[in-house]
C-alpha atoms as a PDB file:
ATOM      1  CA  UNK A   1      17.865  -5.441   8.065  1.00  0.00           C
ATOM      2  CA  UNK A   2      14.621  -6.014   6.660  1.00  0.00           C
ATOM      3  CA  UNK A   3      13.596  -4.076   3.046  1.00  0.00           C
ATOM      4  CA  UNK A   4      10.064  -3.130   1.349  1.00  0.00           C
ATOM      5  CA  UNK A   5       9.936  -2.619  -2.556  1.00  0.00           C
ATOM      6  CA  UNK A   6       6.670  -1.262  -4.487  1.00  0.00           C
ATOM      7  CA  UNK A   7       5.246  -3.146  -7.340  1.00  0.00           C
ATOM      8  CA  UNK A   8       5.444  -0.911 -10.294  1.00  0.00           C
ATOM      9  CA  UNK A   9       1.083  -0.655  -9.781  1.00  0.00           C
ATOM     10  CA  UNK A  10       2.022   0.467  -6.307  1.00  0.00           C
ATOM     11  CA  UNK A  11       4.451   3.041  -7.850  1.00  0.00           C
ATOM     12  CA  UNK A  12       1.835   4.337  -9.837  1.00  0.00           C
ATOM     13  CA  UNK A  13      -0.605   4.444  -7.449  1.00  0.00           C
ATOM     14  CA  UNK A  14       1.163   6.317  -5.057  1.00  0.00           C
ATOM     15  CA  UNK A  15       2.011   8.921  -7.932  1.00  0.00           C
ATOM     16  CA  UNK A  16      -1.542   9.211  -9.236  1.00  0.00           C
ATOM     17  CA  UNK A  17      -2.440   9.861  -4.968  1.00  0.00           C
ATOM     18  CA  UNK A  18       0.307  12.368  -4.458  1.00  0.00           C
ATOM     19  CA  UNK A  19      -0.172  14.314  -7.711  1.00  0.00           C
ATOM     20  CA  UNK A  20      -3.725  14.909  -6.982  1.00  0.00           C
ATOM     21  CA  UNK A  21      -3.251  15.675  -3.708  1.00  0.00           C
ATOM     22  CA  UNK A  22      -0.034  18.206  -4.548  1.00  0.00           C
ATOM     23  CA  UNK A  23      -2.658  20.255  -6.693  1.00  0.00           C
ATOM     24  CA  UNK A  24      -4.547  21.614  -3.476  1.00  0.00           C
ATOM     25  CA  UNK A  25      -2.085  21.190  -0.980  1.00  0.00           C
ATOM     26  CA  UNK A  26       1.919  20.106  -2.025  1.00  0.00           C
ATOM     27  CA  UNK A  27       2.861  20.004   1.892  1.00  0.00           C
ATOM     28  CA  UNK A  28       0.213  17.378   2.579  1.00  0.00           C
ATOM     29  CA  UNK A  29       1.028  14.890  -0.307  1.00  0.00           C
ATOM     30  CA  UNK A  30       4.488  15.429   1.168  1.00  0.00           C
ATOM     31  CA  UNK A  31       3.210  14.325   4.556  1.00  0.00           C
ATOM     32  CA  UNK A  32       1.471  11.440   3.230  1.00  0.00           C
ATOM     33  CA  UNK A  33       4.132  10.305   0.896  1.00  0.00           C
ATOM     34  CA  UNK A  34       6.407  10.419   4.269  1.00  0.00           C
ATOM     35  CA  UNK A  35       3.825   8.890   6.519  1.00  0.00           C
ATOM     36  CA  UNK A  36       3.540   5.944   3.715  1.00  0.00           C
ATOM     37  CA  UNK A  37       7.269   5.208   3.795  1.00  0.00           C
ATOM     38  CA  UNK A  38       7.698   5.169   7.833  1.00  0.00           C
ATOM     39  CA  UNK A  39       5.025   2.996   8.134  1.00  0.00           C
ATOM     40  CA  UNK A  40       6.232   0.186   5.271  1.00  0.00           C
ATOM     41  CA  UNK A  41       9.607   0.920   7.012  1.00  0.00           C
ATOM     42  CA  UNK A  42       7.766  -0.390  10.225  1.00  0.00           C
ATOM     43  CA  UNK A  43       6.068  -3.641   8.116  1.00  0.00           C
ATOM     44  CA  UNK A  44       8.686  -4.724   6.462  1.00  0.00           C
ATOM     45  CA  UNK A  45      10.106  -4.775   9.925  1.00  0.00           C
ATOM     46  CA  UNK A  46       7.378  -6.729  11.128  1.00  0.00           C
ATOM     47  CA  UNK A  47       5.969  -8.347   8.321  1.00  0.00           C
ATOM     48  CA  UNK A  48       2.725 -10.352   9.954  1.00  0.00           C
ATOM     49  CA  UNK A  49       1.156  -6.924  11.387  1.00  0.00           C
ATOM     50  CA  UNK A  50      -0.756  -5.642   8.959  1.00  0.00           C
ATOM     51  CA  UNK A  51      -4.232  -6.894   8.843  1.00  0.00           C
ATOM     52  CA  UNK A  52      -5.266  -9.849   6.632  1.00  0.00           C
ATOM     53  CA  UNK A  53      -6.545 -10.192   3.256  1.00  0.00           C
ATOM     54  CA  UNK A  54      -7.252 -13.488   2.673  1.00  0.00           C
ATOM     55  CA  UNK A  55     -10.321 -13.068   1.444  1.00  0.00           C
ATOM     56  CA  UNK A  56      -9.313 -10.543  -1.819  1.00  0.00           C
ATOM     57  CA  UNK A  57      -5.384 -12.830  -2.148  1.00  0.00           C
ATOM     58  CA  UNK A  58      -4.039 -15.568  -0.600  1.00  0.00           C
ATOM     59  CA  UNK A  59      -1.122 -14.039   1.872  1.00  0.00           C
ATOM     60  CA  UNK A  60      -2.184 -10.523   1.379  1.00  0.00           C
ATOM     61  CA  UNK A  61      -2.103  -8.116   4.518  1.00  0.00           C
ATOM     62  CA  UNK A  62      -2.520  -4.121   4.391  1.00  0.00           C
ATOM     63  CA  UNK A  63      -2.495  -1.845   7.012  1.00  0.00           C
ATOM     64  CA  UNK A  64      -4.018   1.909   6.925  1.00  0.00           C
ATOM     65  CA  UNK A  65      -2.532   5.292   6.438  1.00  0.00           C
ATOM     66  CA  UNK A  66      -5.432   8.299   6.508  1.00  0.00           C
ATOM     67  CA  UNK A  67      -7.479   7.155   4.244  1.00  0.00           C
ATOM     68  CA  UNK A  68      -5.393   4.961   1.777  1.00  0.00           C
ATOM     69  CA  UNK A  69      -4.473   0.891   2.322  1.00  0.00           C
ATOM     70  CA  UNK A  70      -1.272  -0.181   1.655  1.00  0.00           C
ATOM     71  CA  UNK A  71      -1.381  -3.723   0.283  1.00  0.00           C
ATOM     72  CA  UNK A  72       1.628  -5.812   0.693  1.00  0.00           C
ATOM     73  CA  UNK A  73       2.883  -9.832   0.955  1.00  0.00           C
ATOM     74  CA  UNK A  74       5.097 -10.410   3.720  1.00  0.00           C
ATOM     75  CA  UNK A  75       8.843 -12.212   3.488  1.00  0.00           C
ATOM     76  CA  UNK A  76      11.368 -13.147   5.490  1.00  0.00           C
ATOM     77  CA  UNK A  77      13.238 -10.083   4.024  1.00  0.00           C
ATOM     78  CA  UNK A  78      10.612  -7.611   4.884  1.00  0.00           C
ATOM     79  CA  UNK A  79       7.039  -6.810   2.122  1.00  0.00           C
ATOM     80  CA  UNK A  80       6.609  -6.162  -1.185  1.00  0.00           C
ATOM     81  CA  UNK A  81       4.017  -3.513  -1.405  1.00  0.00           C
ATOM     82  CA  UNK A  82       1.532  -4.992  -4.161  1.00  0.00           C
ATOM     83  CA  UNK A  83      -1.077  -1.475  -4.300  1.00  0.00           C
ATOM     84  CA  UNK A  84      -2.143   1.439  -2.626  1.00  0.00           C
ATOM     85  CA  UNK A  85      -5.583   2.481  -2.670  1.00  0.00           C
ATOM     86  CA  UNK A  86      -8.619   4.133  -1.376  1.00  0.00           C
ATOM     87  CA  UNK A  87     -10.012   2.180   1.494  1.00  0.00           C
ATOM     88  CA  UNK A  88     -13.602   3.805   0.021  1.00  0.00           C
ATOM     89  CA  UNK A  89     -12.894   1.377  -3.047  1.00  0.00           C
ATOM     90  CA  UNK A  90     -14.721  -1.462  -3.922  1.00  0.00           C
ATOM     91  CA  UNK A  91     -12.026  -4.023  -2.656  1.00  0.00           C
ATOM     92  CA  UNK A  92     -13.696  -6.867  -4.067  1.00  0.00           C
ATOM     93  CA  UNK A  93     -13.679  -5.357  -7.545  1.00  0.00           C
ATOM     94  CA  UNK A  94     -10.271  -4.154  -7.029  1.00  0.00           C
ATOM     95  CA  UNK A  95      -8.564  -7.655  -6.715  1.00  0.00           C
ATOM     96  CA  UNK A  96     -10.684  -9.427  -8.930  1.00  0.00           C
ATOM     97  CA  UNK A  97      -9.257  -7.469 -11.651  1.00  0.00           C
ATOM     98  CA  UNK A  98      -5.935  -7.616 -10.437  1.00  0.00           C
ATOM     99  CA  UNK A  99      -6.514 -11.626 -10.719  1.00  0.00           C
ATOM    100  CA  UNK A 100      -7.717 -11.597 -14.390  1.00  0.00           C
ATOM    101  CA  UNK A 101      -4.393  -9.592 -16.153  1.00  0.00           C
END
């Protein structure tokens, strides 16, 4: 069986996305909180299917749910989810932070 874990960024992420999301509409962060899970559940299944990332990490792949990416590093056990994010971000930015802490 094949498992997905969240970096504690990822965690935080997904709870800053949710909590904004809750204050308009509570059934939709639901649904996207849900959607999020399924699909890692699928990944970490099939660990090489998400798009690559190359370019922002070395061994980074994401794929897209609405209008968030779910950045993760593939394993023989399954992904480890490294950030979720807008995909109207400036990626670049995004990871060359990430690199400097």
């Amino acid at each position: 069986m094949s498992y997905y874990s969240f970096s504690d960024q990822a965690i935080k992420d997904l709870d800053e996305i949710c909590n904004y999301i809750a204050e308009g509409n509570p059934k939709a962060a639901s649904r996207l909180f849900d959607e999020i899970r399924k699909k890692c559940k699928l990944a970490a299944n099939f660990p090489n299917m998400g798009k690559s990332y190359d370019k922002l990490m070395s061994n980074l792949r994401g794929f897209i749910v609405n209008d968030y990416i779910i950045f993760y590093y593939p394993s023989d056990e399954g992904i480890y989810v490294l950030r979720v994010v807008s995909g109207y971000r400036d990626l670049e930015s995004l990871f060359s932070d990430e690199e400097e802490t």
